[in-house]
C-alpha atoms as a PDB file:
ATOM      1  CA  UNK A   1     -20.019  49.036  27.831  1.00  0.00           C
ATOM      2  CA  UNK A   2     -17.495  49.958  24.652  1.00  0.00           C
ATOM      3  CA  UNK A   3     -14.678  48.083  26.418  1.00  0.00           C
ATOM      4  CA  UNK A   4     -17.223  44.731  27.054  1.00  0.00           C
ATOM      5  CA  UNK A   5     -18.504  45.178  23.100  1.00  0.00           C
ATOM      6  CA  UNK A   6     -14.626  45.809  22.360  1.00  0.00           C
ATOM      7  CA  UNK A   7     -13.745  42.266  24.222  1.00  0.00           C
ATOM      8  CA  UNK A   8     -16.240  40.476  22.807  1.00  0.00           C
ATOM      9  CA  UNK A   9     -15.292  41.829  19.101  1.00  0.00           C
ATOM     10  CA  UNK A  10     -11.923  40.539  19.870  1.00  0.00           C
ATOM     11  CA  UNK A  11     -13.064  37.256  21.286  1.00  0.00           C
ATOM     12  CA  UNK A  12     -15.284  36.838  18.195  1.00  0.00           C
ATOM     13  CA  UNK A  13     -12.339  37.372  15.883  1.00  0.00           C
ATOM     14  CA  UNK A  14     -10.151  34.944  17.937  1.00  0.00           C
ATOM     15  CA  UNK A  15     -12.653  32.273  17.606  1.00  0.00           C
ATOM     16  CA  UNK A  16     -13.297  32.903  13.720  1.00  0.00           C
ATOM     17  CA  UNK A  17      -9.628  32.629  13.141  1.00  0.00           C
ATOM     18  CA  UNK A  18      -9.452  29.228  15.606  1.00  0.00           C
ATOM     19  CA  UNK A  19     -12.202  27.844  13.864  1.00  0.00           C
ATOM     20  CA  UNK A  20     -10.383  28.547  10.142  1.00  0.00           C
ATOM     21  CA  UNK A  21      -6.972  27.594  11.337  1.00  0.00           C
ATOM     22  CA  UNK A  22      -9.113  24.181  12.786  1.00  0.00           C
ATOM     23  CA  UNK A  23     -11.407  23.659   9.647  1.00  0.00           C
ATOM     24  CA  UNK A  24      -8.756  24.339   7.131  1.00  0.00           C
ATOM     25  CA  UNK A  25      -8.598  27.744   6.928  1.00  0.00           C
ATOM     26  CA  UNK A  26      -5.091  27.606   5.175  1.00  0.00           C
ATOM     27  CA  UNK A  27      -4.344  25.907   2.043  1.00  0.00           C
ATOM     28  CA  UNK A  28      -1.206  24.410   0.722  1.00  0.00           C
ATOM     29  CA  UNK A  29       0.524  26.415  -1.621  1.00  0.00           C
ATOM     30  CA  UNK A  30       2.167  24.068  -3.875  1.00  0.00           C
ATOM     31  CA  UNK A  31       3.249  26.545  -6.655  1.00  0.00           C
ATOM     32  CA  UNK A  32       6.921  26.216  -5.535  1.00  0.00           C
ATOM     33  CA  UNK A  33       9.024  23.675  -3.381  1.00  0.00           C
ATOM     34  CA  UNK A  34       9.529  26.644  -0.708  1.00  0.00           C
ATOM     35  CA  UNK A  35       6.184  27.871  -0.559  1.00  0.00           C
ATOM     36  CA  UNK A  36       4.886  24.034  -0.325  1.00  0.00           C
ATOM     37  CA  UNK A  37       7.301  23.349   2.337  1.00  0.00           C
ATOM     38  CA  UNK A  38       6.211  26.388   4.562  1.00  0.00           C
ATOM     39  CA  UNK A  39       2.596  26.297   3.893  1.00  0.00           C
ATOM     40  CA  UNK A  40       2.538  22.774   4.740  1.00  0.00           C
ATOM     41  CA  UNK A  41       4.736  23.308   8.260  1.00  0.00           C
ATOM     42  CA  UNK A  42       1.921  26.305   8.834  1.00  0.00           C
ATOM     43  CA  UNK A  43      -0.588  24.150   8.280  1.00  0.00           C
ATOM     44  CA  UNK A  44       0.803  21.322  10.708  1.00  0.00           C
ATOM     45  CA  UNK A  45       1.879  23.796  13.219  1.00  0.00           C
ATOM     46  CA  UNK A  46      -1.673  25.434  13.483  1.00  0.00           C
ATOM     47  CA  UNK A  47      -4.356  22.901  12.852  1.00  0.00           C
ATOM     48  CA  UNK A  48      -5.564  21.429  16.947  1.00  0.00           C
ATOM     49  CA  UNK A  49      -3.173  18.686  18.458  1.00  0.00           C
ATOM     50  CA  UNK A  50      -5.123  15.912  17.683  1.00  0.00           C
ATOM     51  CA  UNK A  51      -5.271  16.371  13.793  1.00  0.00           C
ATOM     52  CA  UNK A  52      -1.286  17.162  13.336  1.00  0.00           C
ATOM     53  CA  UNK A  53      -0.848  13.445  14.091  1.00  0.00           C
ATOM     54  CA  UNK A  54      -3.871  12.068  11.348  1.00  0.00           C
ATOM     55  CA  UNK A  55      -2.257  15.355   9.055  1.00  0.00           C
ATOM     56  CA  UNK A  56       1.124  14.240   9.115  1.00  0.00           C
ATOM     57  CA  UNK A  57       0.545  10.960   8.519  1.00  0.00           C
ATOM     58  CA  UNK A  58      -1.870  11.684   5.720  1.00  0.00           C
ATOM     59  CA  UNK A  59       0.893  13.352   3.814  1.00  0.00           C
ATOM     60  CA  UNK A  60       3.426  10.220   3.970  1.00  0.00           C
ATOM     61  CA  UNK A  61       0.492   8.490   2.824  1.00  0.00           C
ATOM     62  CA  UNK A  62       0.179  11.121  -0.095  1.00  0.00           C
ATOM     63  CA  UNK A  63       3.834  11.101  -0.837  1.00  0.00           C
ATOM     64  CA  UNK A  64       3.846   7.529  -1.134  1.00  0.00           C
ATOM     65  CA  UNK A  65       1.573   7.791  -4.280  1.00  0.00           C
ATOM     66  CA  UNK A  66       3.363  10.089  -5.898  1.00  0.00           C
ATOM     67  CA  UNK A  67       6.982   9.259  -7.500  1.00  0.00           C
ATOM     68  CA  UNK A  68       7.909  13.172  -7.704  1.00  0.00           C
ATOM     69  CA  UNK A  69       7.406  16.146  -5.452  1.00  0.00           C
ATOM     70  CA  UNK A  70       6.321  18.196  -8.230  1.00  0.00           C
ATOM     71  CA  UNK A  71       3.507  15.279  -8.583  1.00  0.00           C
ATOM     72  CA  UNK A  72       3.082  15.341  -4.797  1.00  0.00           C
ATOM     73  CA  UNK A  73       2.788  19.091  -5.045  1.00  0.00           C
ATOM     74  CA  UNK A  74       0.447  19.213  -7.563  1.00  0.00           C
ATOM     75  CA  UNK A  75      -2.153  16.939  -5.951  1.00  0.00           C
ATOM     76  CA  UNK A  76      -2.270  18.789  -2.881  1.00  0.00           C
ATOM     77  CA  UNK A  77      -1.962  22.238  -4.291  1.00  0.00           C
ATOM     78  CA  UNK A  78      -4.733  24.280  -2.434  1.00  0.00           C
ATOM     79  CA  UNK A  79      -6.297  21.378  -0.399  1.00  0.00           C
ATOM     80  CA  UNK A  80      -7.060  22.621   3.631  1.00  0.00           C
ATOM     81  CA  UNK A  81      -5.713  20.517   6.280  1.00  0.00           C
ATOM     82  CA  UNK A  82      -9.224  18.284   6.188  1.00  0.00           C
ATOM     83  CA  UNK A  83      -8.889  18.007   2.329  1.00  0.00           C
ATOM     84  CA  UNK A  84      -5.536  16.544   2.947  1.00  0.00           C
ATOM     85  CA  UNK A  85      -6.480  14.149   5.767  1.00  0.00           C
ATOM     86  CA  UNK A  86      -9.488  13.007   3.823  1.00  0.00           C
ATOM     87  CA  UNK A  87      -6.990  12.750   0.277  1.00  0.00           C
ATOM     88  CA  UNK A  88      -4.501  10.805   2.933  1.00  0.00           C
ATOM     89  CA  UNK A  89      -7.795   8.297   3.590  1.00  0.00           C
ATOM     90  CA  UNK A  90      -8.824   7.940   0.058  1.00  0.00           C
ATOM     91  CA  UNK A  91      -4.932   7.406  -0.894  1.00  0.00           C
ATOM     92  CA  UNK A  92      -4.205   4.779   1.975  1.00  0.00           C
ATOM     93  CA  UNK A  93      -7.428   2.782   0.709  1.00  0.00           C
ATOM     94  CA  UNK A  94      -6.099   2.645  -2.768  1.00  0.00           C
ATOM     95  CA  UNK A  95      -2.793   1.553  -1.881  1.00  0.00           C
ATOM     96  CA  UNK A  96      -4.590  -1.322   0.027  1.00  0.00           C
ATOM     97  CA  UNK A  97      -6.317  -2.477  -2.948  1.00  0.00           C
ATOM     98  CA  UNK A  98      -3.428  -2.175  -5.203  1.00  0.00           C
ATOM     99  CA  UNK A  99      -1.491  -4.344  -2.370  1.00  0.00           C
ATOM    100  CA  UNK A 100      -3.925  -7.072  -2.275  1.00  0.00           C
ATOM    101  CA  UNK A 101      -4.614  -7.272  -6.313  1.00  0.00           C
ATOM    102  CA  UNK A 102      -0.239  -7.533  -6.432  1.00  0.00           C
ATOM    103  CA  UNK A 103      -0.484 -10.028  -3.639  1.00  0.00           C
ATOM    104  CA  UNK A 104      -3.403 -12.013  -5.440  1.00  0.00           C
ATOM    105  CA  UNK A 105      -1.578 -11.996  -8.714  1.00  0.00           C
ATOM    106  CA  UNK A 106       1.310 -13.068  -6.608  1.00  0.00           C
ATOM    107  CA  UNK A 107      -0.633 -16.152  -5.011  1.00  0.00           C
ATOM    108  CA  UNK A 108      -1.849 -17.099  -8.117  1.00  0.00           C
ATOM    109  CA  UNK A 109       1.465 -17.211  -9.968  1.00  0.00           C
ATOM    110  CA  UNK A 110       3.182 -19.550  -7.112  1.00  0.00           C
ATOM    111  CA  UNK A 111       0.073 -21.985  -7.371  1.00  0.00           C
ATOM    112  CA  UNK A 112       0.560 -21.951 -11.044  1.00  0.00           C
ATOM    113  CA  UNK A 113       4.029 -22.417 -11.199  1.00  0.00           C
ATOM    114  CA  UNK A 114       3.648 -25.233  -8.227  1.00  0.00           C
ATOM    115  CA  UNK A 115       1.091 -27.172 -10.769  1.00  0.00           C
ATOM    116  CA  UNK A 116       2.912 -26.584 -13.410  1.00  0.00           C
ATOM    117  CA  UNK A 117       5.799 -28.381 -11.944  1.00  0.00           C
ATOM    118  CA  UNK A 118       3.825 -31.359 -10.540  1.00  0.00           C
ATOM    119  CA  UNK A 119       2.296 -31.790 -14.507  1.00  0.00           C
ATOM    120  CA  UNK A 120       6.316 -31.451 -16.028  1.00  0.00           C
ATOM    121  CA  UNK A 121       6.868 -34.386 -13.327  1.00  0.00           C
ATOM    122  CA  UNK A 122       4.357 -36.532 -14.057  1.00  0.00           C
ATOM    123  CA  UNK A 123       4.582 -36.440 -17.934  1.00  0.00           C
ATOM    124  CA  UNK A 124       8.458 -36.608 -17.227  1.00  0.00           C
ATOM    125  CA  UNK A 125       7.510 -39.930 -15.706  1.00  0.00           C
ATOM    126  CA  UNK A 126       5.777 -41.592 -18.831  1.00  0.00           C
ATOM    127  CA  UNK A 127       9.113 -40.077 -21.191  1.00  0.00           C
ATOM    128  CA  UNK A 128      11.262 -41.517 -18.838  1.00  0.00           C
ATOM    129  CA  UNK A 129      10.134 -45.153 -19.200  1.00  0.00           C
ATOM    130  CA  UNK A 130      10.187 -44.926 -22.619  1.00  0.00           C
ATOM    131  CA  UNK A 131      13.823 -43.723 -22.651  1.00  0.00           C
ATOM    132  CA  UNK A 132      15.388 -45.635 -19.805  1.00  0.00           C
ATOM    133  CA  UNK A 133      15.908 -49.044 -18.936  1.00  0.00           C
ATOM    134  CA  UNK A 134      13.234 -50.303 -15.980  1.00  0.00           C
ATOM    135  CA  UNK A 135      15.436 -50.071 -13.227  1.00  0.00           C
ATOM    136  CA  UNK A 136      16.508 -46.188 -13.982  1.00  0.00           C
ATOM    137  CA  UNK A 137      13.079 -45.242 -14.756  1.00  0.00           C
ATOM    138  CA  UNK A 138      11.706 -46.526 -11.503  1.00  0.00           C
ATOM    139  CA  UNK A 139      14.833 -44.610  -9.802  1.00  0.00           C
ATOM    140  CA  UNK A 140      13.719 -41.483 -11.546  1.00  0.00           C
ATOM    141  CA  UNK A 141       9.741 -42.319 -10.709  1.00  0.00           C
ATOM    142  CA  UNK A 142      10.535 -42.618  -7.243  1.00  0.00           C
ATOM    143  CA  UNK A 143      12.040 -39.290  -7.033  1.00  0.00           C
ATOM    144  CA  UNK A 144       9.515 -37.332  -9.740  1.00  0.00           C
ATOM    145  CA  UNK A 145       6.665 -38.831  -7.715  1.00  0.00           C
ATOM    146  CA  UNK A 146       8.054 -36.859  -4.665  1.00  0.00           C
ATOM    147  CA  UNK A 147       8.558 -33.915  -6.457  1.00  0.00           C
ATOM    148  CA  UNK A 148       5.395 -34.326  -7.551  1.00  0.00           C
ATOM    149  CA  UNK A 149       3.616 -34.285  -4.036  1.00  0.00           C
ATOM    150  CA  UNK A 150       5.695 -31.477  -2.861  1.00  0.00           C
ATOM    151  CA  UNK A 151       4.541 -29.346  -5.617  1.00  0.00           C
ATOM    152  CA  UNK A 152       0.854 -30.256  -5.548  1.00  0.00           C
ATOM    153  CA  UNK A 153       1.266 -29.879  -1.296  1.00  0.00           C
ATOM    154  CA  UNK A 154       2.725 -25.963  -2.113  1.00  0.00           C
ATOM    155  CA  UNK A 155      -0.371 -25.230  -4.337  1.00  0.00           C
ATOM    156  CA  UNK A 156      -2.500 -26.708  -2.082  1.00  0.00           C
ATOM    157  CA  UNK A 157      -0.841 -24.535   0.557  1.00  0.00           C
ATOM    158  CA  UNK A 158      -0.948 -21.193  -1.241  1.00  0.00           C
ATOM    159  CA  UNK A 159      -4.701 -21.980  -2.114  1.00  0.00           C
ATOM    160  CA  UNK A 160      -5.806 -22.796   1.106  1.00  0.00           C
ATOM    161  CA  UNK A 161      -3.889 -19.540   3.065  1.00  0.00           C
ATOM    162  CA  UNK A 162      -6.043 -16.466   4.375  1.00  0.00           C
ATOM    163  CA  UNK A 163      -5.457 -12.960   2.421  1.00  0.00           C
ATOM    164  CA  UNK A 164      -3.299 -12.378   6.066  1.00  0.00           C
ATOM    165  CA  UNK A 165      -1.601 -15.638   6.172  1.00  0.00           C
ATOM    166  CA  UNK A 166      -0.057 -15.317   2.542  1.00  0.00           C
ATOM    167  CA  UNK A 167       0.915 -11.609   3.071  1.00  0.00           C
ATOM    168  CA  UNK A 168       2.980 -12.384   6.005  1.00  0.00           C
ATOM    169  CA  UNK A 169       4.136 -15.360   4.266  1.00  0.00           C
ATOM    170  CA  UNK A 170       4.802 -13.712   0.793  1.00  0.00           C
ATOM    171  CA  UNK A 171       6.797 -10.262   3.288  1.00  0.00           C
ATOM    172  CA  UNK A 172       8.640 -13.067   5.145  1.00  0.00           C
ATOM    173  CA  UNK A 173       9.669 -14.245   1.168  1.00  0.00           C
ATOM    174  CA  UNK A 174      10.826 -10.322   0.708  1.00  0.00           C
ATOM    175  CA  UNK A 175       7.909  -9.617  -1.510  1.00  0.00           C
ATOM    176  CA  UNK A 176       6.764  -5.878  -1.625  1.00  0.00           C
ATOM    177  CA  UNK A 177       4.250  -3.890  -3.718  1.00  0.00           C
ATOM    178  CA  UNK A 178       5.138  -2.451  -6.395  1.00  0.00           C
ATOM    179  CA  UNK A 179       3.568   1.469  -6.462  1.00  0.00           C
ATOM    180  CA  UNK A 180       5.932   2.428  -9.401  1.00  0.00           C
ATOM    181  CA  UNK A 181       2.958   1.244 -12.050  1.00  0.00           C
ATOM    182  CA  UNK A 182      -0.059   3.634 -10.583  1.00  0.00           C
END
């Protein structure tokens, strides 16, 4: 009977310790760049298979935010493994947004520069006959007028692109957000 009571103590501890190891028992010590680097590889060796992959990941998210380990450090001093996941979450959604306002600003300053161009063109136009004999201001007409419908053609373009269409267009351009300014 002792040795069954004994067994079942030690089970019972086992299972505490699995469930705190699981349900983030251990907490990132950020205090130092050593002690953050082993309580994080603790963390990530102990936590169950299938949330080393979502905690991993959740800390390149992290470290993305953050333009300094000491910053990185701070922010996840003392957070369990399901603080960071969830701080990985919360962090990946705000990068999202900060994407899509850079990309919208983005959008918005091609379709502006595209009219602007097409207005320079057409006023250009008028200036032109004034200054030029007929023949040279047709010439330069001819060739304002196309610029003209090329420029009006890109805004209409940019306007008229999904939120995924200009992305991969404005990535294909080398455009990248910019996280320096959060």
């Amino acid at each position: 009977m002792k040795k069954i009571l004994r067994h079942a103590g030690i089970i019972a501890v086992s299972i505490s310790v699995i469930i705190l190891n699981g349900c983030g028992g251990e907490r990132v010590d950020g205090s130092s760049a050593g002690k953050l680097t082993s309580s994080l590889q603790s963390i990530s060796q102990n936590i169950a298979l299938d949330k080393k992959e979502v905690f991993d990941s959740a800390l390149i998210t992290i470290k993305t935010r953050y333009s300094n380990q000491s910053d990185f450090a701070k922010a996840i001093d003392g957070m369990s493994a399901d603080d960071v996941i969830q701080k990985g979450e919360d962090t990946k959604k705000e990068l999202t947004t900060i994407k899509n306002n850079q990309l919208q600003e983005y959008r918005e300053k091609l379709i502006t520069k595209y009219k602007s161009d097409a207005e320079r063109a057409t006023a250009r136009i008028e200036e032109d006959r004034k200054q030029y004999p007929e023949q040279t201001a047709n010439f330069l007409k001819d060739r304002r007028e196309g610029m003209i419908k090329v420029s009006t053609e890109q805004a209409e373009k940019f306007q008229s692109m999904s939120a995924e269409e200009f992305e991969a267009y404005a990535t294909e351009k080398g455009w990248k957000p910019d996280y320096s300014k959060i």
